[in-house]
C-alpha atoms as a PDB file:
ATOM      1  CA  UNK A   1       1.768 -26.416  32.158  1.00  0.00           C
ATOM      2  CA  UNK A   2       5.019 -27.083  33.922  1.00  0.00           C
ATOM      3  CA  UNK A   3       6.534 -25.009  35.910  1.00  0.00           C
ATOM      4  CA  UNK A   4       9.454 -24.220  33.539  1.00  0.00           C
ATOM      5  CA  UNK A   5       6.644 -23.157  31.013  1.00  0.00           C
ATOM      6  CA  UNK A   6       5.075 -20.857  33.241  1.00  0.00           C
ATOM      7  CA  UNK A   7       8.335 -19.402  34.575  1.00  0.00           C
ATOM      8  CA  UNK A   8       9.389 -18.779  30.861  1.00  0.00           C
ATOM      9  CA  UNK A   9       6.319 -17.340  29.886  1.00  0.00           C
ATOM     10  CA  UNK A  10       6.779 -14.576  33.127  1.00  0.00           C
ATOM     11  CA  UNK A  11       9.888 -13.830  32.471  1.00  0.00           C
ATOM     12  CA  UNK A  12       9.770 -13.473  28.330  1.00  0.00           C
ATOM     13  CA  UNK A  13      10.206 -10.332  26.605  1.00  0.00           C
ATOM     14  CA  UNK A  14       7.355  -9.130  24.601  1.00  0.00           C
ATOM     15  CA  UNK A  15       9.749  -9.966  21.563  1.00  0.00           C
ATOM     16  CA  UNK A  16      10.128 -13.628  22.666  1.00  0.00           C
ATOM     17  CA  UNK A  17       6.360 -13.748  22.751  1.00  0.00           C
ATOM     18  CA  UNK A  18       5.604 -12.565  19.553  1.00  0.00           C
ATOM     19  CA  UNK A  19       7.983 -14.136  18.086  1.00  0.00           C
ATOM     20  CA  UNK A  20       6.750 -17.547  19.865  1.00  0.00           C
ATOM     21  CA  UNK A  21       3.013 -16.682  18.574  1.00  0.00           C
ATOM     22  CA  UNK A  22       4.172 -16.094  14.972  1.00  0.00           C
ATOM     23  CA  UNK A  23       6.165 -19.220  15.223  1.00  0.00           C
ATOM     24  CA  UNK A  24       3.563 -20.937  15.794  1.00  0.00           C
ATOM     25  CA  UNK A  25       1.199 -19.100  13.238  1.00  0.00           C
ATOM     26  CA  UNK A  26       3.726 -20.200  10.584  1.00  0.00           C
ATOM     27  CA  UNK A  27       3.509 -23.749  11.526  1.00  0.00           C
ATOM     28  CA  UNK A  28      -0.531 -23.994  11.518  1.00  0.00           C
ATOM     29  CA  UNK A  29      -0.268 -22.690   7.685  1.00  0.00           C
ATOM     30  CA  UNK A  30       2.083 -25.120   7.198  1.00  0.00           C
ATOM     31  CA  UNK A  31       4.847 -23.253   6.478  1.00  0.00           C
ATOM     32  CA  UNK A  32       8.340 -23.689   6.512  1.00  0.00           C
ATOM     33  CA  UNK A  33      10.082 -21.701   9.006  1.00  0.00           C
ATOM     34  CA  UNK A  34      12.794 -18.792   7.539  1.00  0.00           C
ATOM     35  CA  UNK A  35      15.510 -20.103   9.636  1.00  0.00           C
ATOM     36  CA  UNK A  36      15.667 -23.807   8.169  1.00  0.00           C
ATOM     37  CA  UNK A  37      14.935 -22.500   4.596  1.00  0.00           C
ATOM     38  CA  UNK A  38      17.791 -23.359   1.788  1.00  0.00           C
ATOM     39  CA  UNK A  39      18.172 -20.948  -0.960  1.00  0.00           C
ATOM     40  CA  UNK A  40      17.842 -21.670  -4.773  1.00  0.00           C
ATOM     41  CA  UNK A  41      14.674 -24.243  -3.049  1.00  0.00           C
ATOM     42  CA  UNK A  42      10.769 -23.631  -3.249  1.00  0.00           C
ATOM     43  CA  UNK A  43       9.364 -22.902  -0.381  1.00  0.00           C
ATOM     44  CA  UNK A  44       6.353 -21.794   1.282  1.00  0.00           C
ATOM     45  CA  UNK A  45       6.676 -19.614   3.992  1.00  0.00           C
ATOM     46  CA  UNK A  46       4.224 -17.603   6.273  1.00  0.00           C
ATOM     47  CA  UNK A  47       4.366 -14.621   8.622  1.00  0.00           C
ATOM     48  CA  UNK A  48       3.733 -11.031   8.942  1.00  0.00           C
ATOM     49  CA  UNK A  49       4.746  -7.908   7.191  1.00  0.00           C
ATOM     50  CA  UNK A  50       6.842  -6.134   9.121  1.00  0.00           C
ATOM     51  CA  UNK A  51       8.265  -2.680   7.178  1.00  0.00           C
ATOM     52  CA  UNK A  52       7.092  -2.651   3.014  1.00  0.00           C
ATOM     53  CA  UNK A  53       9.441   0.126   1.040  1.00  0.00           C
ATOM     54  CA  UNK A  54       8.212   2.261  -1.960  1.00  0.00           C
ATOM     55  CA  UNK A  55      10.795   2.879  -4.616  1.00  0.00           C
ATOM     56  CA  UNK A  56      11.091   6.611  -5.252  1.00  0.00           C
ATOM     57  CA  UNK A  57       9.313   8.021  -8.125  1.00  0.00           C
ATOM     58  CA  UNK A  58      12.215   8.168 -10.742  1.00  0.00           C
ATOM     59  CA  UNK A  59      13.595   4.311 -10.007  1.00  0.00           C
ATOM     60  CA  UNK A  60      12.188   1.265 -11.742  1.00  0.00           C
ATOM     61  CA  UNK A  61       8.959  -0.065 -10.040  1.00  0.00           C
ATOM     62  CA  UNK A  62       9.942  -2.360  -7.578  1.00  0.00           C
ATOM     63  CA  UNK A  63       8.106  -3.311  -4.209  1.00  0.00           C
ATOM     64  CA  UNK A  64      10.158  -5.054  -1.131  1.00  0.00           C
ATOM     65  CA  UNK A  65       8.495  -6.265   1.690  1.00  0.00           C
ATOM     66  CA  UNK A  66       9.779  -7.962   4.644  1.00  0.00           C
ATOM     67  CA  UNK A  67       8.350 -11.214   5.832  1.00  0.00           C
ATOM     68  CA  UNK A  68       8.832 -12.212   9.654  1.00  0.00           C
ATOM     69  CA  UNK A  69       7.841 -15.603  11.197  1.00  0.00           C
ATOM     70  CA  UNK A  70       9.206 -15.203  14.205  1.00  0.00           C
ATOM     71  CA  UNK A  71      12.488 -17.791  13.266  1.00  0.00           C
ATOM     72  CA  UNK A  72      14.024 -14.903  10.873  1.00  0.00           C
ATOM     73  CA  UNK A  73      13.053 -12.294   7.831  1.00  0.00           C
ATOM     74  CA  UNK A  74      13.160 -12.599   4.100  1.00  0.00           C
ATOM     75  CA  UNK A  75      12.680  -9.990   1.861  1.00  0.00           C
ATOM     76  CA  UNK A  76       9.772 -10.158  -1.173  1.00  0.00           C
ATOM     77  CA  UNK A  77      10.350  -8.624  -3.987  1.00  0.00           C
ATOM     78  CA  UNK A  78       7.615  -7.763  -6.746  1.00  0.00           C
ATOM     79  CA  UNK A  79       9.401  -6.481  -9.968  1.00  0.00           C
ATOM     80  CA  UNK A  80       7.488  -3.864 -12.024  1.00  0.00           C
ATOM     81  CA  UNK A  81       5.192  -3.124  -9.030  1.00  0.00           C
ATOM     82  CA  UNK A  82       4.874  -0.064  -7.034  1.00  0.00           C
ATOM     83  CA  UNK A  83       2.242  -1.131  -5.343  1.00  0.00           C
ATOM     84  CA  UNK A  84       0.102  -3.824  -4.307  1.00  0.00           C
ATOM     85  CA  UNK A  85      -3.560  -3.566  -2.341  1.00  0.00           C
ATOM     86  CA  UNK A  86      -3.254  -5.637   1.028  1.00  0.00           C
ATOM     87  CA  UNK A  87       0.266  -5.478   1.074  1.00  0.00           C
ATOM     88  CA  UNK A  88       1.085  -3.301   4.250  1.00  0.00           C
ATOM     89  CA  UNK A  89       2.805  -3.348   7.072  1.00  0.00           C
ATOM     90  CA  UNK A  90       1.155  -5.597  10.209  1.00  0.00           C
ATOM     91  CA  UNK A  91      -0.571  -7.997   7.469  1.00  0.00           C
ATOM     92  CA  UNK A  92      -0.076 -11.788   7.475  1.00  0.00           C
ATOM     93  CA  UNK A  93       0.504 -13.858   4.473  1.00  0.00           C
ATOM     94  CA  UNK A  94       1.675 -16.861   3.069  1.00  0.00           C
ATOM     95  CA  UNK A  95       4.695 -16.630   0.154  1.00  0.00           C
ATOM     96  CA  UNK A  96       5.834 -19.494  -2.094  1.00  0.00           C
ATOM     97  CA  UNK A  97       8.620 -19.231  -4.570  1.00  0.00           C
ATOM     98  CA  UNK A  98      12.525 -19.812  -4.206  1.00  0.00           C
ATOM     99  CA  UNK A  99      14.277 -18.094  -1.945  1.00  0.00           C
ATOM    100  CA  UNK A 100      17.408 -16.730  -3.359  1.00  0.00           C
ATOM    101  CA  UNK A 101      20.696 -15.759  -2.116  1.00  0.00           C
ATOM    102  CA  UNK A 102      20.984 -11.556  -0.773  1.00  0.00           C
ATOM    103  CA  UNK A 103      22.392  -9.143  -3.485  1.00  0.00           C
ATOM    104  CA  UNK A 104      25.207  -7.345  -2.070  1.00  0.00           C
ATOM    105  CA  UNK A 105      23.508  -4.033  -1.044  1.00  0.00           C
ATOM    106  CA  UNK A 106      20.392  -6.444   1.128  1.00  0.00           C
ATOM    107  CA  UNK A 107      20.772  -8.235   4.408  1.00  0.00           C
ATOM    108  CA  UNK A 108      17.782 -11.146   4.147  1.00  0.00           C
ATOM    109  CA  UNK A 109      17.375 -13.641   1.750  1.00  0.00           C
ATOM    110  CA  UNK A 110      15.273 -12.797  -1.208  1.00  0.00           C
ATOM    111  CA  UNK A 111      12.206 -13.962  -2.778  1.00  0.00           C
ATOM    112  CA  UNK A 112      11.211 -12.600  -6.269  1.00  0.00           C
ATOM    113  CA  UNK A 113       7.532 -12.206  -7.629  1.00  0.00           C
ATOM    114  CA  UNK A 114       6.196 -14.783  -5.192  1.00  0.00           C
ATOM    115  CA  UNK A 115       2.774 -16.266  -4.997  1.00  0.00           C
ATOM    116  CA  UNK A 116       1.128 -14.949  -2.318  1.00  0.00           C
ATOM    117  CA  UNK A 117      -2.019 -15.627  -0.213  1.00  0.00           C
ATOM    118  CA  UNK A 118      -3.401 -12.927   2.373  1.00  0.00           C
ATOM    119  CA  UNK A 119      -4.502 -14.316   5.493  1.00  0.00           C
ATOM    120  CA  UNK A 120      -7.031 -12.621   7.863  1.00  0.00           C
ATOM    121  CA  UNK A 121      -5.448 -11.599  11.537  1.00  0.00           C
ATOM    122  CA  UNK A 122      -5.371 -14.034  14.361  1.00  0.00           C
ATOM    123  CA  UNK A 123      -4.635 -11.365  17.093  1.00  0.00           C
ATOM    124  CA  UNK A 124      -6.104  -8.461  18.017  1.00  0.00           C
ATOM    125  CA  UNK A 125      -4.657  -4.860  17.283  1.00  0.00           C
ATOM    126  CA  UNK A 126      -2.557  -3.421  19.866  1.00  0.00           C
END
């Protein structure tokens, strides 16, 4: 390791780091990281689940979760769902579908109904 490596890795915030280890997570599915991603194109992306949101009980079933890979977030979006088992916050996964420009009232990219493929954990809980 040089030392610019191992002065980085001192002086990181735990945020750098875990966004460094996701990073590189992403990249050994074989994903595409968030922050090169076009929209209206297919893609395949992988990270971890970092907040999932349950519609209240009176709106129309829909289930947003957001997907970080340590280069940026997209939301997923499962119409007609209110919930699905495995999807939780802290899980890793791999989406594919097309990502799709933000509707006025969301911040991230969207990705509707995707297909998606849970992965076990790589690190331990903390």
């Amino acid at each position: 390791m040089s030392i610019r490596a191992a002065l980085r890795a001192l002086l990181a915030s735990r945020t750098e780091l875990d966004a460094g280890a996701e990073q590189l997570e992403a990249r050994r599915q074989g994903a595409q990281p968030v922050a090169s991603c076009t929209l209206r194109q297919r893609v395949q992306l992988s990270g971890v689940l970092r907040s999932v949101t349950f519609p209240p009980g009176a709106a129309a079933p829909e289930l947003t979760a957001e997907l970080y890979d340590g280069t940026g977030s997209v939301d997923l979006v499962w119409l007609g769902r209110r919930e699905i088992p495995g999807i939780e916050p802290g899980r890793r996964l791999t989406a594919t579908g097309t990502l799709c420009r933000p509707e006025p009232e969301r911040v991230r990219p969207v990705m509707y109904n995707p297909a998606y493929r849970l992965l076990a954990s790589t690190t331990a809980a903390r």
